[in-house]
Protein backbone atom coordinates (compact mmCIF):
# COMPACT_ATOMS: atom_id res chain seq x y z
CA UNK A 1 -97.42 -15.38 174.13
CA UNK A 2 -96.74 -18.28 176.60
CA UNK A 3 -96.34 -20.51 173.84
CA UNK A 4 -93.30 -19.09 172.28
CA UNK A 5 -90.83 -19.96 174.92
CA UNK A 6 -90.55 -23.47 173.89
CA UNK A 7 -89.51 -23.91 170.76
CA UNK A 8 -87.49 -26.68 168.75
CA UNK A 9 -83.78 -26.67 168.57
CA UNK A 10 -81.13 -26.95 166.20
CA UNK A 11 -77.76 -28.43 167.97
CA UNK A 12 -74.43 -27.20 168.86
CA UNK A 13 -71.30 -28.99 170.32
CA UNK A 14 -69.30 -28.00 173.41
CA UNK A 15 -65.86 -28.16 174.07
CA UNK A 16 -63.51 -28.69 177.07
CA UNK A 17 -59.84 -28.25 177.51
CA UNK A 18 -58.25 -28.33 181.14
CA UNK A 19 -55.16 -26.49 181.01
CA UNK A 20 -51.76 -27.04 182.90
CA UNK A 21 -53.54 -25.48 186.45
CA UNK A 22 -56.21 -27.59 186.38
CA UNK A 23 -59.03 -24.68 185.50
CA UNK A 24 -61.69 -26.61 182.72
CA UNK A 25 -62.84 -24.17 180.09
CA UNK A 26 -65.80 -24.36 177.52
CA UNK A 27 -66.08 -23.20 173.93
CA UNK A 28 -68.80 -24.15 171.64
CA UNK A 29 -65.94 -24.24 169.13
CA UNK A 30 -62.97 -26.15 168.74
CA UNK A 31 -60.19 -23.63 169.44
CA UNK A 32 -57.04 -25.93 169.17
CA UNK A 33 -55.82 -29.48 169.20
CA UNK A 34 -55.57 -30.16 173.18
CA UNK A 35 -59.91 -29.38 172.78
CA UNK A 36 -61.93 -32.43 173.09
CA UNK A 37 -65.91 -33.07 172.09
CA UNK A 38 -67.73 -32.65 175.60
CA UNK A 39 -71.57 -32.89 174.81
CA UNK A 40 -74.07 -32.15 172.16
CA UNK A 41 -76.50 -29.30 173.54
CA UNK A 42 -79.56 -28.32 172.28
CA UNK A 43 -79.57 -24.29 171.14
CA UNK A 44 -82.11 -21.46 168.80
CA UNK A 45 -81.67 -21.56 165.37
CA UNK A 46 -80.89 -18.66 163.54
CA UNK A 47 -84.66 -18.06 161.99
CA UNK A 48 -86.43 -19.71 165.19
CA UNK A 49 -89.21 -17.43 167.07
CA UNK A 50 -88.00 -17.03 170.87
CA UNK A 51 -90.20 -14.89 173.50
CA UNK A 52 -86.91 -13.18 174.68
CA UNK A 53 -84.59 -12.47 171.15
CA UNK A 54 -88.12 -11.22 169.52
CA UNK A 55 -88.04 -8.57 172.29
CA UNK A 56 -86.44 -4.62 171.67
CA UNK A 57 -85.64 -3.77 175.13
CA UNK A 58 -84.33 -4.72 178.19
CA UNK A 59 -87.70 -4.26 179.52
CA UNK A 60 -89.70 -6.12 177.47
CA UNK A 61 -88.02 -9.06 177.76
CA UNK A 62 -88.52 -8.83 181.56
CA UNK A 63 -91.89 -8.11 181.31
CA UNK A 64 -92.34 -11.52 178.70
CA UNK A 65 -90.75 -13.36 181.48
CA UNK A 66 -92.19 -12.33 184.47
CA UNK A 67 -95.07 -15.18 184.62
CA UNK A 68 -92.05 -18.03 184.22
CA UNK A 69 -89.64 -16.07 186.69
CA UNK A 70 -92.98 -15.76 188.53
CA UNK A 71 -93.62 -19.42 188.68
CA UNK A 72 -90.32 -20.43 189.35
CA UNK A 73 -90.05 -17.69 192.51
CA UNK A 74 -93.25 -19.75 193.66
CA UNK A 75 -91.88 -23.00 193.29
CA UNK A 76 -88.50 -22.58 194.97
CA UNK A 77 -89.47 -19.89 197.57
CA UNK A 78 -87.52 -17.59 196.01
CA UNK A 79 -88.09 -13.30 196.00
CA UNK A 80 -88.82 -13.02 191.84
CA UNK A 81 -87.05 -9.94 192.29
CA UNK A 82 -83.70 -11.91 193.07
CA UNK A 83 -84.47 -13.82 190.16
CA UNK A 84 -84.56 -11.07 187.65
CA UNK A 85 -81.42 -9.67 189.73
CA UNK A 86 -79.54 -12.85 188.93
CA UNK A 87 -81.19 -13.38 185.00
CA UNK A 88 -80.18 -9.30 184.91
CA UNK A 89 -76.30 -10.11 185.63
CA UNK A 90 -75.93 -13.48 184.43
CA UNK A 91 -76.98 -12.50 180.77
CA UNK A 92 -79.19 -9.37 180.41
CA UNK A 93 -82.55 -11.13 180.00
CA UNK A 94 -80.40 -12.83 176.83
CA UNK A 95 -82.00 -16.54 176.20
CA UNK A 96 -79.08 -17.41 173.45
CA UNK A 97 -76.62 -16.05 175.60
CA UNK A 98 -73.32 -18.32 175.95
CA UNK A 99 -69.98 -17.24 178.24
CA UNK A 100 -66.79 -18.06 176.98
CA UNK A 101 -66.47 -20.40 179.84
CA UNK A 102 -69.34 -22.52 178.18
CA UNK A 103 -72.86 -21.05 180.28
CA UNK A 104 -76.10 -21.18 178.29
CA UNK A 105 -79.52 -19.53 178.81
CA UNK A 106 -80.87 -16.39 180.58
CA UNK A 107 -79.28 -17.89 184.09
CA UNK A 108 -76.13 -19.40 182.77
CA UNK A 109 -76.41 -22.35 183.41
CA UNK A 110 -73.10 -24.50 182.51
CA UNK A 111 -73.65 -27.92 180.93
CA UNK A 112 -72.61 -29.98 184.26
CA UNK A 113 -75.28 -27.46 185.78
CA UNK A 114 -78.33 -28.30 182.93
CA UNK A 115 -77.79 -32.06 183.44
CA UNK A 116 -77.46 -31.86 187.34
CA UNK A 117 -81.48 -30.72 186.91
CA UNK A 118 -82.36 -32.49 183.90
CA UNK A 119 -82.18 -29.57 181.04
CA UNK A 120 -81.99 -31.04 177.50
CA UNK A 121 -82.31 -27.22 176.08
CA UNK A 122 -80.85 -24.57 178.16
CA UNK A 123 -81.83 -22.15 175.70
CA UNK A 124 -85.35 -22.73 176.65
CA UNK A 125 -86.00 -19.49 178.80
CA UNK A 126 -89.04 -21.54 180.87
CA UNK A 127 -86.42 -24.50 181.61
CA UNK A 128 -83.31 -22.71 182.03
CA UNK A 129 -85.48 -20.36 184.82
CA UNK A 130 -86.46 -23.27 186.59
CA UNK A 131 -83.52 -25.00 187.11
CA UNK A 132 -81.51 -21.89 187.82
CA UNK A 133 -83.98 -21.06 190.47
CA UNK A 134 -83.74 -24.43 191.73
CA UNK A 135 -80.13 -24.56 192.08
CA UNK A 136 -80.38 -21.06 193.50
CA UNK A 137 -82.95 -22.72 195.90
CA UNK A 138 -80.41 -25.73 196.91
CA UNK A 139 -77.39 -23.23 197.21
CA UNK A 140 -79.73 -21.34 199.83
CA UNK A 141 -80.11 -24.25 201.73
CA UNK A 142 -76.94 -25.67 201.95
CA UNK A 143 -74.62 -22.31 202.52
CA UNK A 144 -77.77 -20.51 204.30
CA UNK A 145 -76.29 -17.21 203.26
CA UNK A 146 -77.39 -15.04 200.15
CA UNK A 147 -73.79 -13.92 199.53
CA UNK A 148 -72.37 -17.46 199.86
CA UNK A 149 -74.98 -18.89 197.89
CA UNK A 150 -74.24 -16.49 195.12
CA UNK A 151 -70.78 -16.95 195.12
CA UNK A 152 -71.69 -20.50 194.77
CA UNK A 153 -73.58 -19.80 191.59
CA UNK A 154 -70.45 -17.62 190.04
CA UNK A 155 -67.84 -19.67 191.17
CA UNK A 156 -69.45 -23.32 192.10
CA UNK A 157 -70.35 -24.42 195.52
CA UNK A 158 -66.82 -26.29 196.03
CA UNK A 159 -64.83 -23.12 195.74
CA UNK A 160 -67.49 -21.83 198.74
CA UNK A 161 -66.71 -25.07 200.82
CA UNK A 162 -62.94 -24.99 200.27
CA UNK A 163 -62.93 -21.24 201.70
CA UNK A 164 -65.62 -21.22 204.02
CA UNK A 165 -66.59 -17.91 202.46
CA UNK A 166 -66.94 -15.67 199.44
CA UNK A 167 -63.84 -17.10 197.05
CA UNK A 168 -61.22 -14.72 196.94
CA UNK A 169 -62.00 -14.01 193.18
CA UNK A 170 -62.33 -10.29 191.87
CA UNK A 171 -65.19 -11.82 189.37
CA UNK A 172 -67.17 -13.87 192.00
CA UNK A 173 -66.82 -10.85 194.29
CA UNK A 174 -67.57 -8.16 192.10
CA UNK A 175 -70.99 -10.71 190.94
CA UNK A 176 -71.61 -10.92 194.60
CA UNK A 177 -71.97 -6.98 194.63
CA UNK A 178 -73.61 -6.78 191.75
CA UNK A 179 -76.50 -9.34 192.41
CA UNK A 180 -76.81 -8.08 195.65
CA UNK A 181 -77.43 -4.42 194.47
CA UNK A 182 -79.39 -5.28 191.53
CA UNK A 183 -81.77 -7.13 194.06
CA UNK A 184 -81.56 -4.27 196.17
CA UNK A 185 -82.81 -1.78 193.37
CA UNK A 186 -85.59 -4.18 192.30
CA UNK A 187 -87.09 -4.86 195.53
CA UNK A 188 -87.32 -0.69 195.19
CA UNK A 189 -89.19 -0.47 191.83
């Protein structure tokens, strides 16, 4: 079954539009005139066999992915159980998932993200794990804190530096929590 998480890919475009504040958004459609082309990203087709979409439950696609999340928690040093905490948030063990801020893949990675670590097809469950565990990895190191270095995945490690602490946003907070306590529960099962 290892061989049907990589797959070939039909394309999709991605958007950006930075409104009057400053905040950059994502679509994978053009939703106005101020939208501009950002990047070309690999995605599934419609008909395409994927490991995690061909699963019924919540729990089978966890179990499918438990040798990559596996390798990946072996690779980085990471607890596999905060892995599956952070997949578990971040899109439900979904591999076509996409935010409306513009994150792809099972660990959300957004587009600056996937090229930071080299990911031509973030909807590629084995590649989007590993460089989502590898960024979790570097945010470890560099905030040496597992709050800070979630709210660095949620909200980007600059809004971490510029407050010295957990952002002072109810989403990155409230994904904080939520990590945190589906890590907690998993380390229990």
């Amino acid at each position: 079954m290892f061989w049907l998480l990589f797959s070939t890919a039909s394309y999709a475009d991605v958007y950006i539009y930075q409104d009057k504040n400053g905040t950059t958004h994502f679509a994978t459609e053009k939703k106005g005139p101020q939208w501009k082309w950002f990047m070309r990203t690999p995605k599934p087709s419609a008909g395409q066999s994927s490991i995690v979409r061909s699963s019924n439950s919540q729990n089978q696609r966890k179990q499918l992915l438990s040798e990559v999340i596996s390798s990946a928690a072996y690779k980085y040093r990471l607890d596999p159980a905060l892995i599956h905490a952070v997949i578990e948030v971040e899109s439900n063990y979904k591999d076509d998932a996409v935010s409306h801020a513009g994150a792809m893949g099972l660990m959300q990675l957004m587009p600056a993200t996937a090229e930071r670590f080299s990911v031509s097809d973030p909807f590629i469950a084995a590649d989007n794990v590993d460089a989502g565990s590898r960024y979790l990895r570097w945010l470890l190191d560099e905030f040496n804190s597992l709050p800070l270095a979630l709210a660095g995945y949620n909200a980007g490690e600059g809004a971490v530096r510029r407050y010295g602490d957990i952002p002072p946003y109810k989403e990155t907070q409230h994904y904080v929590t939520k990590v945190i306590e589906r890590y907690k529960r998993n380390l229990q099962m």
